[in-house]
C-alpha atoms as a PDB file:
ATOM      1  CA  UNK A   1      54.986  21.302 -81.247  1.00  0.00           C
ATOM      2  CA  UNK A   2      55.607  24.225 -78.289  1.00  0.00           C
ATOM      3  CA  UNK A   3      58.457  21.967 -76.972  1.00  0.00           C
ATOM      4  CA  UNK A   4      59.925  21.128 -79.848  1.00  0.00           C
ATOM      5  CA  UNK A   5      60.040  24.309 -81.115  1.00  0.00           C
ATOM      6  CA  UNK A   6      61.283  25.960 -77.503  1.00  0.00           C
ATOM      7  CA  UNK A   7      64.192  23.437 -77.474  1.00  0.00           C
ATOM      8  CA  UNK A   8      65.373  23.816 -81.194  1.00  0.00           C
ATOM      9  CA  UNK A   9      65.124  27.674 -80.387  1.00  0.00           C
ATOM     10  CA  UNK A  10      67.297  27.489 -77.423  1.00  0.00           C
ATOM     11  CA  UNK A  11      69.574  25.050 -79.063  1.00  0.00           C
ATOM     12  CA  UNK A  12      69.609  27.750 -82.309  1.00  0.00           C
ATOM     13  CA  UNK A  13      69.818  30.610 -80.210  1.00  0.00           C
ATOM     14  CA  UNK A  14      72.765  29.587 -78.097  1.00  0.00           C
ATOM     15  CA  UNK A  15      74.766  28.005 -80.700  1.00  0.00           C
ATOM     16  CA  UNK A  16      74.804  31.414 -83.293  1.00  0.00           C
ATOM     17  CA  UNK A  17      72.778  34.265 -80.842  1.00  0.00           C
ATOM     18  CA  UNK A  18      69.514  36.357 -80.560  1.00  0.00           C
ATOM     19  CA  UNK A  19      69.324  37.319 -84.425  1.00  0.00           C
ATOM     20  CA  UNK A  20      70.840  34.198 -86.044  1.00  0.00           C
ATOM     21  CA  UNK A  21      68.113  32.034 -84.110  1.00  0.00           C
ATOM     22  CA  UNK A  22      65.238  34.700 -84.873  1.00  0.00           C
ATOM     23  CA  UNK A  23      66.138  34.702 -89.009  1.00  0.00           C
ATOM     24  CA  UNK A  24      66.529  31.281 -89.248  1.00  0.00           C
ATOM     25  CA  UNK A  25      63.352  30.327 -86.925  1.00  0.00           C
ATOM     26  CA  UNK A  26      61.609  33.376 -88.909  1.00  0.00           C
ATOM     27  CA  UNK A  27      62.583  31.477 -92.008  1.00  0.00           C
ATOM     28  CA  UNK A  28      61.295  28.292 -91.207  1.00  0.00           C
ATOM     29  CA  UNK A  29      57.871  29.444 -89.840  1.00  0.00           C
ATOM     30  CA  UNK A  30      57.737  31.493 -93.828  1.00  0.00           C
ATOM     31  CA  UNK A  31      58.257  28.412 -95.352  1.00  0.00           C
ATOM     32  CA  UNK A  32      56.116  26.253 -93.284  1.00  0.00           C
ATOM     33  CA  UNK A  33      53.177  29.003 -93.793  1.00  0.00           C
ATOM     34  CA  UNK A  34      53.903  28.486 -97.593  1.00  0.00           C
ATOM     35  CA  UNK A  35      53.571  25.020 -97.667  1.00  0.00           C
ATOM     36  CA  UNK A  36      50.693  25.259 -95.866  1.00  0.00           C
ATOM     37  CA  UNK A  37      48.810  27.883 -98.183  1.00  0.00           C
ATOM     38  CA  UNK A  38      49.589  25.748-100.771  1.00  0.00           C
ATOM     39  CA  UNK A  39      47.812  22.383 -99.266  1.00  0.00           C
ATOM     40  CA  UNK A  40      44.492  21.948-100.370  1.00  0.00           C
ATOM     41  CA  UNK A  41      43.036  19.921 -97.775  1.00  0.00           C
ATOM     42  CA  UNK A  42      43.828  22.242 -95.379  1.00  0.00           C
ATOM     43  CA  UNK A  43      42.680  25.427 -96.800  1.00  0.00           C
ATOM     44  CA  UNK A  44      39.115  23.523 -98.204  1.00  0.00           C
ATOM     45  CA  UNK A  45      38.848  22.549 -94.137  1.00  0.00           C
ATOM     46  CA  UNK A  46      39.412  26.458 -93.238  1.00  0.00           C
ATOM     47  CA  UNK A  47      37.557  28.093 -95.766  1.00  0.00           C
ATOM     48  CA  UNK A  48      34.456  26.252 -94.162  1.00  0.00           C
ATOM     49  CA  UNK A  49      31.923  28.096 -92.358  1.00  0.00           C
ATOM     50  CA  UNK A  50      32.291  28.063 -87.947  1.00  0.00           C
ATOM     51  CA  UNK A  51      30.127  25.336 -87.516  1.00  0.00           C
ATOM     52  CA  UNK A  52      31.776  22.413 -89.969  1.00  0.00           C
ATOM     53  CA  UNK A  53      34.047  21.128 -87.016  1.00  0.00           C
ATOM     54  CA  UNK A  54      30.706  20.271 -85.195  1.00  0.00           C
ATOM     55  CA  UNK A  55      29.508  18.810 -88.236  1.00  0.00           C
ATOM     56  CA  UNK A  56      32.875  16.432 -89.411  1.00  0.00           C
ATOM     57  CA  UNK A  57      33.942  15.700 -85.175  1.00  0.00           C
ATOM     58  CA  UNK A  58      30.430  15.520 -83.277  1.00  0.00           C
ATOM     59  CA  UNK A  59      31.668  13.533 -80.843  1.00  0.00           C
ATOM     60  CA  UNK A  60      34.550  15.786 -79.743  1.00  0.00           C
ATOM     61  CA  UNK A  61      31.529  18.570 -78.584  1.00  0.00           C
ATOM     62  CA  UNK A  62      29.304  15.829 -76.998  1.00  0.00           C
ATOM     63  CA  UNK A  63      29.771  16.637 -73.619  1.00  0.00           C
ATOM     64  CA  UNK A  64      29.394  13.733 -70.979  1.00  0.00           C
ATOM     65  CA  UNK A  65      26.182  15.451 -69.584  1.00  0.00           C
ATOM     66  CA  UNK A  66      24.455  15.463 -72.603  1.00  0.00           C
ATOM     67  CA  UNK A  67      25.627  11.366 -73.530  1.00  0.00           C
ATOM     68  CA  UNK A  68      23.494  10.721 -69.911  1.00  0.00           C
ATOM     69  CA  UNK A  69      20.783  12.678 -71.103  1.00  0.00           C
ATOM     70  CA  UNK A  70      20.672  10.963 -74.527  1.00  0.00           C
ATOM     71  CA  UNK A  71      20.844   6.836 -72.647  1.00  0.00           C
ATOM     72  CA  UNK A  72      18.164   8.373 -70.247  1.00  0.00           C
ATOM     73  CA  UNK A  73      15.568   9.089 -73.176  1.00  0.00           C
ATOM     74  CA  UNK A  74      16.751   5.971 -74.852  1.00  0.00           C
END
């Protein structure tokens, strides 16, 4: 999204200036934290404790090392 967001704030900023681009780019990034807030899934997923992303994705922490070590005691 860093790209996207860079260009559109160039393209804002150059087509109406410094303030017009930071109030309307403000703007969107209140009402895209509102819709947000208001998504369930996504605040259930946050509201979890540190460790849940290790318990729903285990394979995205499995590092390569330890996927040897588990076919070597297989």
């Amino acid at each position: 999204m860093t790209p996207l967001g860079s260009i559109s704030s160039g393209l804002i900023s150059r087509a109406s200036g410094e303030r017009w681009a930071l109030l309307i780019l403000g703007g969107a990034i209140c009402v895209c934290a509102a819709i947000a807030a208001r998504d369930k899934a996504s605040t259930r997923f946050l509201d979890m404790p540190d460790d849940a992303y290790l318990r729903e994705f285990p394979h995205a922490f499995d590092a390569p090392a330890t996927r040897i070590e588990k076919a070597a005691q297989a």
